[in-house]
Protein backbone atom coordinates (compact mmCIF):
# COMPACT_ATOMS: atom_id res chain seq x y z
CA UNK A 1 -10.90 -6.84 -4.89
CA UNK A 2 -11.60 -10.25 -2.79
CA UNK A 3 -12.14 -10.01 0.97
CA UNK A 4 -11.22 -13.01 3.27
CA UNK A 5 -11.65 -13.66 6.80
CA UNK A 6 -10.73 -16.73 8.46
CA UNK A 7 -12.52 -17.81 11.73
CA UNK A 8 -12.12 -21.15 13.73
CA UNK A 9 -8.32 -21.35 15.24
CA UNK A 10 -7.62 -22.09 18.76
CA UNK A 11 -6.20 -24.71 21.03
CA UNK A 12 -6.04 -28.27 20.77
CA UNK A 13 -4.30 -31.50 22.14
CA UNK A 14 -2.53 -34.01 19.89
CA UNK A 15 -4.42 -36.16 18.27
CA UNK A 16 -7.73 -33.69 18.27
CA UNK A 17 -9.59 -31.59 15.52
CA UNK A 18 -10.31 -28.42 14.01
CA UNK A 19 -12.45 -27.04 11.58
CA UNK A 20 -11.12 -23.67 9.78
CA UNK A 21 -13.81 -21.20 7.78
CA UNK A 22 -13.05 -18.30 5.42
CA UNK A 23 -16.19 -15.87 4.49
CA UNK A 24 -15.33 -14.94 1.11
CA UNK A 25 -17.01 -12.09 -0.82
CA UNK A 26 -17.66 -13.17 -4.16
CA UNK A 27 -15.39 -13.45 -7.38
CA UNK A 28 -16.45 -11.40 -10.49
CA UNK A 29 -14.56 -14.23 -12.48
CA UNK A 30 -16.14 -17.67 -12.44
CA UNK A 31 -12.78 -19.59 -12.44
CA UNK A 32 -10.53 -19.29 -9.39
CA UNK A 33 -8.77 -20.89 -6.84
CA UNK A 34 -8.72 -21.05 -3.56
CA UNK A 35 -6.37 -22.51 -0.79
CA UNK A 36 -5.05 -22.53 2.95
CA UNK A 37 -1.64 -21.41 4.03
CA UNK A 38 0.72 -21.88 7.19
CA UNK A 39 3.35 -20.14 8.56
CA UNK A 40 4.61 -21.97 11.57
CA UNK A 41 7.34 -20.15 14.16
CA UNK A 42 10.61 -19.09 12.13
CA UNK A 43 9.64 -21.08 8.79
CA UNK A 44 8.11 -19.73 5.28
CA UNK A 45 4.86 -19.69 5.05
CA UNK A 46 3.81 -22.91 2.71
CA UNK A 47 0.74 -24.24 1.10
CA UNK A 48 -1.55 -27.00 2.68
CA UNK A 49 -4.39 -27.39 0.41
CA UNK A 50 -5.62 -25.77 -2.66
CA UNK A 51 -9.27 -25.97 -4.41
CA UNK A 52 -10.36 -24.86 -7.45
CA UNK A 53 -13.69 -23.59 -9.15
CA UNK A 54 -14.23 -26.95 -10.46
CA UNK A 55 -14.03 -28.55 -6.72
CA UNK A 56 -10.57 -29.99 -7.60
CA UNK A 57 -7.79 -30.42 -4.21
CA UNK A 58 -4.52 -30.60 -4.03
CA UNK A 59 -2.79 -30.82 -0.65
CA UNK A 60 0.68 -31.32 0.88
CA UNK A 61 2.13 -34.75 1.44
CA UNK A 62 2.44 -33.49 5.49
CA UNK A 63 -1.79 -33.26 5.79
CA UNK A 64 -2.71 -35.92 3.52
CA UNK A 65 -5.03 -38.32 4.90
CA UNK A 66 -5.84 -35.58 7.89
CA UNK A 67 -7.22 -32.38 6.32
CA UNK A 68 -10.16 -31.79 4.18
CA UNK A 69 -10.23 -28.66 2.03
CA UNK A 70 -14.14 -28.16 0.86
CA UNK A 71 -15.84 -24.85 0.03
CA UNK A 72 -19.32 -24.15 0.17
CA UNK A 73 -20.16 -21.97 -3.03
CA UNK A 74 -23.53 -20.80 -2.01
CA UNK A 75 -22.40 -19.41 1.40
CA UNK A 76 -18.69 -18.09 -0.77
CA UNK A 77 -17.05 -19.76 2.21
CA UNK A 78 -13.77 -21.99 2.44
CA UNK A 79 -13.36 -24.67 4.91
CA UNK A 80 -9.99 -27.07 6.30
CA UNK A 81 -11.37 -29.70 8.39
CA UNK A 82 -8.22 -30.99 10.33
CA UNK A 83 -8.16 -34.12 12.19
CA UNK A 84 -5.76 -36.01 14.18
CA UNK A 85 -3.73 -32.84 14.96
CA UNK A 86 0.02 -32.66 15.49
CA UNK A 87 2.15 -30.15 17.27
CA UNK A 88 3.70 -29.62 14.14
CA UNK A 89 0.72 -28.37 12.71
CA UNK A 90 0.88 -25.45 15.09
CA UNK A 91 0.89 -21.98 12.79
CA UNK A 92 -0.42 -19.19 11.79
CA UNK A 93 -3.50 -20.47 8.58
CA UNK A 94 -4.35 -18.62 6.07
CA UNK A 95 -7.14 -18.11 3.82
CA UNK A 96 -5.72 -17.38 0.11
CA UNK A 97 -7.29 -16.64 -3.16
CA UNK A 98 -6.79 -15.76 -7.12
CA UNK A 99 -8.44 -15.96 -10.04
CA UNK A 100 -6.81 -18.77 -12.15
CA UNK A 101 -4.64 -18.23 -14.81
CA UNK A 102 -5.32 -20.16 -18.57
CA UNK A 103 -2.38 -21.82 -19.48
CA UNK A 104 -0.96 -25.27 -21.79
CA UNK A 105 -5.27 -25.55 -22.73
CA UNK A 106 -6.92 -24.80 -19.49
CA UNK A 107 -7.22 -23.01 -15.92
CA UNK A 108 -4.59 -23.33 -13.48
CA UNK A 109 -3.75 -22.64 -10.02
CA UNK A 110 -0.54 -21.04 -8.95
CA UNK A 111 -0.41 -23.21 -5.76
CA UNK A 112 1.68 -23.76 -3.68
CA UNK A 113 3.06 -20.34 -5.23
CA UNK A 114 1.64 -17.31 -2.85
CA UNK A 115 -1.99 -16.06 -4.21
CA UNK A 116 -3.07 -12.46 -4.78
CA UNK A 117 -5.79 -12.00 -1.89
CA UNK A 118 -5.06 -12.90 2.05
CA UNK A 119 -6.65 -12.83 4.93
CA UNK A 120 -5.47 -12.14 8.41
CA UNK A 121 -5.26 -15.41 9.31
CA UNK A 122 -6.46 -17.54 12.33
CA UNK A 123 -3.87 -19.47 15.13
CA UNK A 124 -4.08 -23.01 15.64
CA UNK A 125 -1.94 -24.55 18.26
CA UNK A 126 -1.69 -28.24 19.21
CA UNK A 127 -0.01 -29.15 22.07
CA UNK A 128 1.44 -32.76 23.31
């Protein structure tokens, strides 16, 4: 069982920055992956960045170029750095994980599918 708990939302202006954390408790399994979900007002909830044990991103085309997904192994916490904030980015983040599945030769991610672990999540909200 994985715990997550996601710290750092709040309010922001357009155009301004946020830094999300997730305290993780640690994997038994040494490959996983890890990632950051949104749900934003009467929409799906949807991937924004994924990393994996071997410090590999993926991200959607919407927060390329503004977010930074990073994790900090010795501390088992995840990190978003988001910069130049839209009010489109408002939502609901969430922290995600699951140990990665071996398939076609080597460890995958299910990203953007939904992960097994969640946390509460954390509110961001950017306004114009």
């Amino acid at each position: 069982q994985v715990t997550l708990l996601e710290s750092g939302g709040g309010s922001v202006q357009s155009g301004g920055s946020l830094r999300l954390s997730c305290a993780a408790s640690e994997f038994a399994q040494s490959t996983y992956c890890m990632a950051w979900f949104r749900q934003r007002p009467g929409k799906e909830r949807e991937g924004v960045a994924n990393i994996d044990s071997d410090s590999q991103t993926t991200y959607a085309d919407s927060v390329k170029g503004r977010f930074t997904i990073s994790q900090d192994n010795s501390k088992h916490t995840l990190y978003l750095q988001m910069s130049s904030l839209k009010p489109e980015d408002s939502a609901m983040y969430y922290c995600a994980a699951e140990v990665a599945h071996y398939s076609n030769g080597r460890f995958r991610c299910s990203w953007p599918r939904p992960y097994d672990y969640w946390g509460q999540g954390t509110q961001v909200t950017v306004s114009s």
